[in-house]
N, C-alpha and C. Protein backbone atom coordinates (compact mmCIF):
# COMPACT_ATOMS: atom_id res chain seq x y z
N UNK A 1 -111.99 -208.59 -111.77
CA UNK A 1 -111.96 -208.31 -113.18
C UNK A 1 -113.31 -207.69 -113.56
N UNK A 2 -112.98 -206.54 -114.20
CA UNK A 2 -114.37 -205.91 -114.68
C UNK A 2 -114.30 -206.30 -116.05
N UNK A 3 -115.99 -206.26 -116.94
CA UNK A 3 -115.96 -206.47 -118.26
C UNK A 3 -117.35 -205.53 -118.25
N UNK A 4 -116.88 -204.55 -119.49
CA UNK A 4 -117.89 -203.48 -119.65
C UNK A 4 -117.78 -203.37 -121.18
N UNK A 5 -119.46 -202.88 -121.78
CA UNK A 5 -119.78 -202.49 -122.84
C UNK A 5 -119.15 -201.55 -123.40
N UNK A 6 -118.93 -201.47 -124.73
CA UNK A 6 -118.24 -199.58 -125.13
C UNK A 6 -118.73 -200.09 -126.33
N UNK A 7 -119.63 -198.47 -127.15
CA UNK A 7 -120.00 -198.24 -127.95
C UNK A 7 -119.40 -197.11 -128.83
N UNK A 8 -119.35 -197.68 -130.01
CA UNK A 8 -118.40 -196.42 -130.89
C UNK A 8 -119.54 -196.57 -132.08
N UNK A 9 -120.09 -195.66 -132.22
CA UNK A 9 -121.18 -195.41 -133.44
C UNK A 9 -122.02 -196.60 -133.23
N UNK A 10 -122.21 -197.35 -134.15
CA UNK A 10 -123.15 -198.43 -134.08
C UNK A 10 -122.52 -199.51 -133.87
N UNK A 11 -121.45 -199.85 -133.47
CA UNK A 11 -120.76 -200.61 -132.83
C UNK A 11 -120.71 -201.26 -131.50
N UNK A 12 -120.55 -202.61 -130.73
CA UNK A 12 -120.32 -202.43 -129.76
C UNK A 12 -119.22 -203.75 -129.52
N UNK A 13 -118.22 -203.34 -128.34
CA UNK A 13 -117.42 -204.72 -127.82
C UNK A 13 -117.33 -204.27 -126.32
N UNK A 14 -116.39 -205.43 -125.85
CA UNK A 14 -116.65 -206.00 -124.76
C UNK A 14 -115.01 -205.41 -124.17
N UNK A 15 -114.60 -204.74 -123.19
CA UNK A 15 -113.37 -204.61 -122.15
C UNK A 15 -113.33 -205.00 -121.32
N UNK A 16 -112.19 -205.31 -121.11
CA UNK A 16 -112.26 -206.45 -119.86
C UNK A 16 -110.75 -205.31 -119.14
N UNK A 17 -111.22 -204.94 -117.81
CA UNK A 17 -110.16 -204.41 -117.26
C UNK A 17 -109.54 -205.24 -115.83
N UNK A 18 -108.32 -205.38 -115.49
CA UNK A 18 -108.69 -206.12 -114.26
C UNK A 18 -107.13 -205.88 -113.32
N UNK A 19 -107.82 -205.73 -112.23
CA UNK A 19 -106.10 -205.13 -111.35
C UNK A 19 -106.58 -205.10 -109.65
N UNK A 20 -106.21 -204.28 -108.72
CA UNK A 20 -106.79 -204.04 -107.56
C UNK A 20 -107.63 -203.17 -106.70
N UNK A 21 -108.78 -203.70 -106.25
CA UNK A 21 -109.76 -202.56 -106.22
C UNK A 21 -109.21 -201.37 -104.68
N UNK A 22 -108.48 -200.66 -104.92
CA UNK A 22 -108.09 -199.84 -103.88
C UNK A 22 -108.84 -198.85 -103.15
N UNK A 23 -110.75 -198.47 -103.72
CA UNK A 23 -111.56 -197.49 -102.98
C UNK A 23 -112.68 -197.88 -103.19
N UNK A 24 -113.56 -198.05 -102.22
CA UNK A 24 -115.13 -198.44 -102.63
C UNK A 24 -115.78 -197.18 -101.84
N UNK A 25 -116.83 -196.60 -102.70
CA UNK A 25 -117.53 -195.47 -102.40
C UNK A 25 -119.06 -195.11 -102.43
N UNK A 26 -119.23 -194.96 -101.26
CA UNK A 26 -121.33 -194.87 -100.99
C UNK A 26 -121.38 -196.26 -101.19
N UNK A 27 -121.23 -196.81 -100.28
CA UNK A 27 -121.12 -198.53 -101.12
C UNK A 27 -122.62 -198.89 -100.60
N UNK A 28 -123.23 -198.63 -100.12
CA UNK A 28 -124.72 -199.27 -99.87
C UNK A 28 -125.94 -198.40 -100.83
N UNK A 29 -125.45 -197.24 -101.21
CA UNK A 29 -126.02 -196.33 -102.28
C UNK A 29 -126.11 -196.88 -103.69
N UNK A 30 -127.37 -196.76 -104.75
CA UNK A 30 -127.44 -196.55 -105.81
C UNK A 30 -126.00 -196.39 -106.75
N UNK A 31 -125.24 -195.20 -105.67
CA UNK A 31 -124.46 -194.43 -106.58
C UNK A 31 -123.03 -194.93 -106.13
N UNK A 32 -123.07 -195.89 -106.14
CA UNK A 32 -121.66 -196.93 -105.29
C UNK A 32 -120.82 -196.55 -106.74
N UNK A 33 -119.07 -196.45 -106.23
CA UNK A 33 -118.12 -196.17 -107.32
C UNK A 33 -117.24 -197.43 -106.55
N UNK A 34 -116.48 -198.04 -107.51
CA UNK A 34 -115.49 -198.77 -106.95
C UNK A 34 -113.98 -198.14 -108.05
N UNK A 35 -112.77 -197.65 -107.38
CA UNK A 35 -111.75 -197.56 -108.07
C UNK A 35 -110.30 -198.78 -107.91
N UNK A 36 -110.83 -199.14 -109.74
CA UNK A 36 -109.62 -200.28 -109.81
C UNK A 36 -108.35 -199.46 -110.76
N UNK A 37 -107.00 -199.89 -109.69
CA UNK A 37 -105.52 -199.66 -110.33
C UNK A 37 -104.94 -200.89 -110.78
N UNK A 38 -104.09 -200.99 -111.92
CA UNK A 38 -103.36 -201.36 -112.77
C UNK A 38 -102.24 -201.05 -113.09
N UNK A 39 -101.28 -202.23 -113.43
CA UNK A 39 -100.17 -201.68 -113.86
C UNK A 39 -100.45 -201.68 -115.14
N UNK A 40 -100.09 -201.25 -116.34
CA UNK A 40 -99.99 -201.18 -117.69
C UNK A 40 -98.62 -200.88 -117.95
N UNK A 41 -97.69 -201.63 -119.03
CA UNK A 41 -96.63 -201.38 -119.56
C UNK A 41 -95.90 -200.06 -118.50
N UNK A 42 -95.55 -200.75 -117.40
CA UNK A 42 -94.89 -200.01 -116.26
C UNK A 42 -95.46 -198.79 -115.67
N UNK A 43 -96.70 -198.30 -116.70
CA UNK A 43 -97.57 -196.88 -115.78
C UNK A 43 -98.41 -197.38 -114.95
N UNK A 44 -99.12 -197.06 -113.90
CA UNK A 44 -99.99 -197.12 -113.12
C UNK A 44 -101.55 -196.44 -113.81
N UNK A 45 -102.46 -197.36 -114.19
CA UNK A 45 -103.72 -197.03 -114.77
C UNK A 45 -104.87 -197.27 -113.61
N UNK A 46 -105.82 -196.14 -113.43
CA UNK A 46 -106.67 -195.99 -112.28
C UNK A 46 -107.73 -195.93 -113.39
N UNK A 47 -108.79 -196.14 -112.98
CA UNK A 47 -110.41 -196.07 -113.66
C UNK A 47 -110.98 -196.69 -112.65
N UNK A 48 -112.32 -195.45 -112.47
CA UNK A 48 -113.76 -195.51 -111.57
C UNK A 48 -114.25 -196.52 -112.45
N UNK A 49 -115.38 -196.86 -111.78
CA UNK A 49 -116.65 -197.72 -112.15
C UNK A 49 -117.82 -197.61 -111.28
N UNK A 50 -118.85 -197.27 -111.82
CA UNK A 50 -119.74 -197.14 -111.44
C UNK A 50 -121.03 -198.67 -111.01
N UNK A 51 -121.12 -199.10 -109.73
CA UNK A 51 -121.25 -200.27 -109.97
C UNK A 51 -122.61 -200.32 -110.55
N UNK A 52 -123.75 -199.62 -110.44
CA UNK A 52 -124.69 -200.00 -111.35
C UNK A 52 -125.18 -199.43 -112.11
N UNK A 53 -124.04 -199.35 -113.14
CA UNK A 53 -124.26 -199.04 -114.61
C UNK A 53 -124.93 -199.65 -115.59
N UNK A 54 -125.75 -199.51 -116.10
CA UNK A 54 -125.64 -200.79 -117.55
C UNK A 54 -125.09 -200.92 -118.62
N UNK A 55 -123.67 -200.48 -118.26
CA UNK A 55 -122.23 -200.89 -119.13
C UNK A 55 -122.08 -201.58 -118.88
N UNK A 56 -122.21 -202.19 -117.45
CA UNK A 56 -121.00 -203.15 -116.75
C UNK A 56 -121.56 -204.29 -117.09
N UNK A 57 -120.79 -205.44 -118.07
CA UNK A 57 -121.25 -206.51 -118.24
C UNK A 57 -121.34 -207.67 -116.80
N UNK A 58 -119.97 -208.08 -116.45
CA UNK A 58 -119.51 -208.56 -115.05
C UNK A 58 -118.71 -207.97 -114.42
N UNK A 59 -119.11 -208.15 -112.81
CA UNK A 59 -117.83 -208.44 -112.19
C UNK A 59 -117.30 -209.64 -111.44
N UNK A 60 -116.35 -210.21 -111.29
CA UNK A 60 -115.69 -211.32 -111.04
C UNK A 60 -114.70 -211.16 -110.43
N UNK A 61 -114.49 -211.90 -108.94
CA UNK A 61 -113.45 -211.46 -108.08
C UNK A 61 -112.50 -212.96 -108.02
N UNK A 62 -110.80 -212.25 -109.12
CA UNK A 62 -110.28 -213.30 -109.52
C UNK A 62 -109.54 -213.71 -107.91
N UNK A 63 -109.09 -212.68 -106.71
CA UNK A 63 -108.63 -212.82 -105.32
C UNK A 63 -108.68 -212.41 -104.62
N UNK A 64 -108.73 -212.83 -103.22
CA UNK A 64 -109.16 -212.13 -102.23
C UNK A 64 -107.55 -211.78 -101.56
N UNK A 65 -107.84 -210.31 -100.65
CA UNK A 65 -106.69 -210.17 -100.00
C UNK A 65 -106.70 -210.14 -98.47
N UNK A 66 -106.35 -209.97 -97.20
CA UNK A 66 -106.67 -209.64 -96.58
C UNK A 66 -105.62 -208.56 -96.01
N UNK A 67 -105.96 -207.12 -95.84
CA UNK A 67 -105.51 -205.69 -95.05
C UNK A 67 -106.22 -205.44 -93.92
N UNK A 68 -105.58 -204.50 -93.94
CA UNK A 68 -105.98 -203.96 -92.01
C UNK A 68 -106.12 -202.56 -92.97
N UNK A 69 -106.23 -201.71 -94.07
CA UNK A 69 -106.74 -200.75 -93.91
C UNK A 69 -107.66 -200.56 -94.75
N UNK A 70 -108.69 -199.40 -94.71
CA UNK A 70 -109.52 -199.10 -95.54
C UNK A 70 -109.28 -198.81 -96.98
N UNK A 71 -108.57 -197.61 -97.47
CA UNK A 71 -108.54 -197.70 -98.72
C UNK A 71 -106.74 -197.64 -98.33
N UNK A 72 -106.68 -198.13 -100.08
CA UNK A 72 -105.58 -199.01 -100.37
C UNK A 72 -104.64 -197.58 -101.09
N UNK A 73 -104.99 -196.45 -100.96
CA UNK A 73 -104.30 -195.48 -102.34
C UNK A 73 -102.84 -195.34 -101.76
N UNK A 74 -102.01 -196.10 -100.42
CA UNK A 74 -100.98 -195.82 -100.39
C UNK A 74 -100.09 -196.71 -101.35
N UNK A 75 -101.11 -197.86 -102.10
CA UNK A 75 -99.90 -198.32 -103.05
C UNK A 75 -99.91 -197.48 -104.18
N UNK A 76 -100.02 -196.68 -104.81
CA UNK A 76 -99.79 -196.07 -105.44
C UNK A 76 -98.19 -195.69 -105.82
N UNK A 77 -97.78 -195.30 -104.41
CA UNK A 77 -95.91 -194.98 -104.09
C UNK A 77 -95.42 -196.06 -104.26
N UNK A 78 -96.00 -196.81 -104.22
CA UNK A 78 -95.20 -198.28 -104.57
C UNK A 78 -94.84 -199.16 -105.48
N UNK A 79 -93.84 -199.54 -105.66
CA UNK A 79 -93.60 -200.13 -106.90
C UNK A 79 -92.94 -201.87 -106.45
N UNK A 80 -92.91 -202.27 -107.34
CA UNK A 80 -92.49 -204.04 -107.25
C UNK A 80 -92.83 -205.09 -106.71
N UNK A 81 -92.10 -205.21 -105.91
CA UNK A 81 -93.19 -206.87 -105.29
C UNK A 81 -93.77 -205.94 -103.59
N UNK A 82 -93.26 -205.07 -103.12
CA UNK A 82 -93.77 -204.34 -102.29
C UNK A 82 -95.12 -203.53 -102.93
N UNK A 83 -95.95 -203.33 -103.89
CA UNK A 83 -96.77 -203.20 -104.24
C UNK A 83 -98.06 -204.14 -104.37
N UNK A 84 -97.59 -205.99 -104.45
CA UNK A 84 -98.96 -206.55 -104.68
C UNK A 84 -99.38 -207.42 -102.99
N UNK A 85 -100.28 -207.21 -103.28
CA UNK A 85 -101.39 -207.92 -101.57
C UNK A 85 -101.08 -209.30 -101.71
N UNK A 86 -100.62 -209.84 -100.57
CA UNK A 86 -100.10 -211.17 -100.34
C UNK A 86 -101.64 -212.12 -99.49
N UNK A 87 -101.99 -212.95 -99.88
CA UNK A 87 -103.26 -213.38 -99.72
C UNK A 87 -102.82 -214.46 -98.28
């Protein structure tokens, strides 16, 4: 589960996004990206994150999975219970 800052004028609150992290990128770099997918009201929602931003309030890892492959973007094609990681 990610929870990140967003500012709208002089405003600020708190998002909380949270789903499966399917790509981790330059991961020992500064410039590490992690991409988490979601289902939302039956669409599939993808958003980067940059892990050291100073948006990012937390991150919190609600489960662990265990795969045999590197990145995960073949669930994408997938839909239903053949879509979530069985722990």
């Amino acid at each position: 589960m990610f929870t990140r800052k967003l500012r709208k004028g002089n405003k600020e609150r708190i998002q909380m996004f949270e789903g499966v992290v399917i790509r981790t990128d330059n991961k020992g770099s500064h410039t590490s990206r992690i991409t988490v997918r979601k289902i939302a009201s039956g669409v599939g929602v993808e958003k980067s994150f940059l892990m050291h931003s100073p948006l990012i309030e937390k991150i919190e890892i609600v489960r662990r999975s265990k795969v045999r492959r590197k990145l995960l973007s073949f669930l994408r094609q997938r839909s239903g219970k053949s879509s979530s990681l069985d722990g």
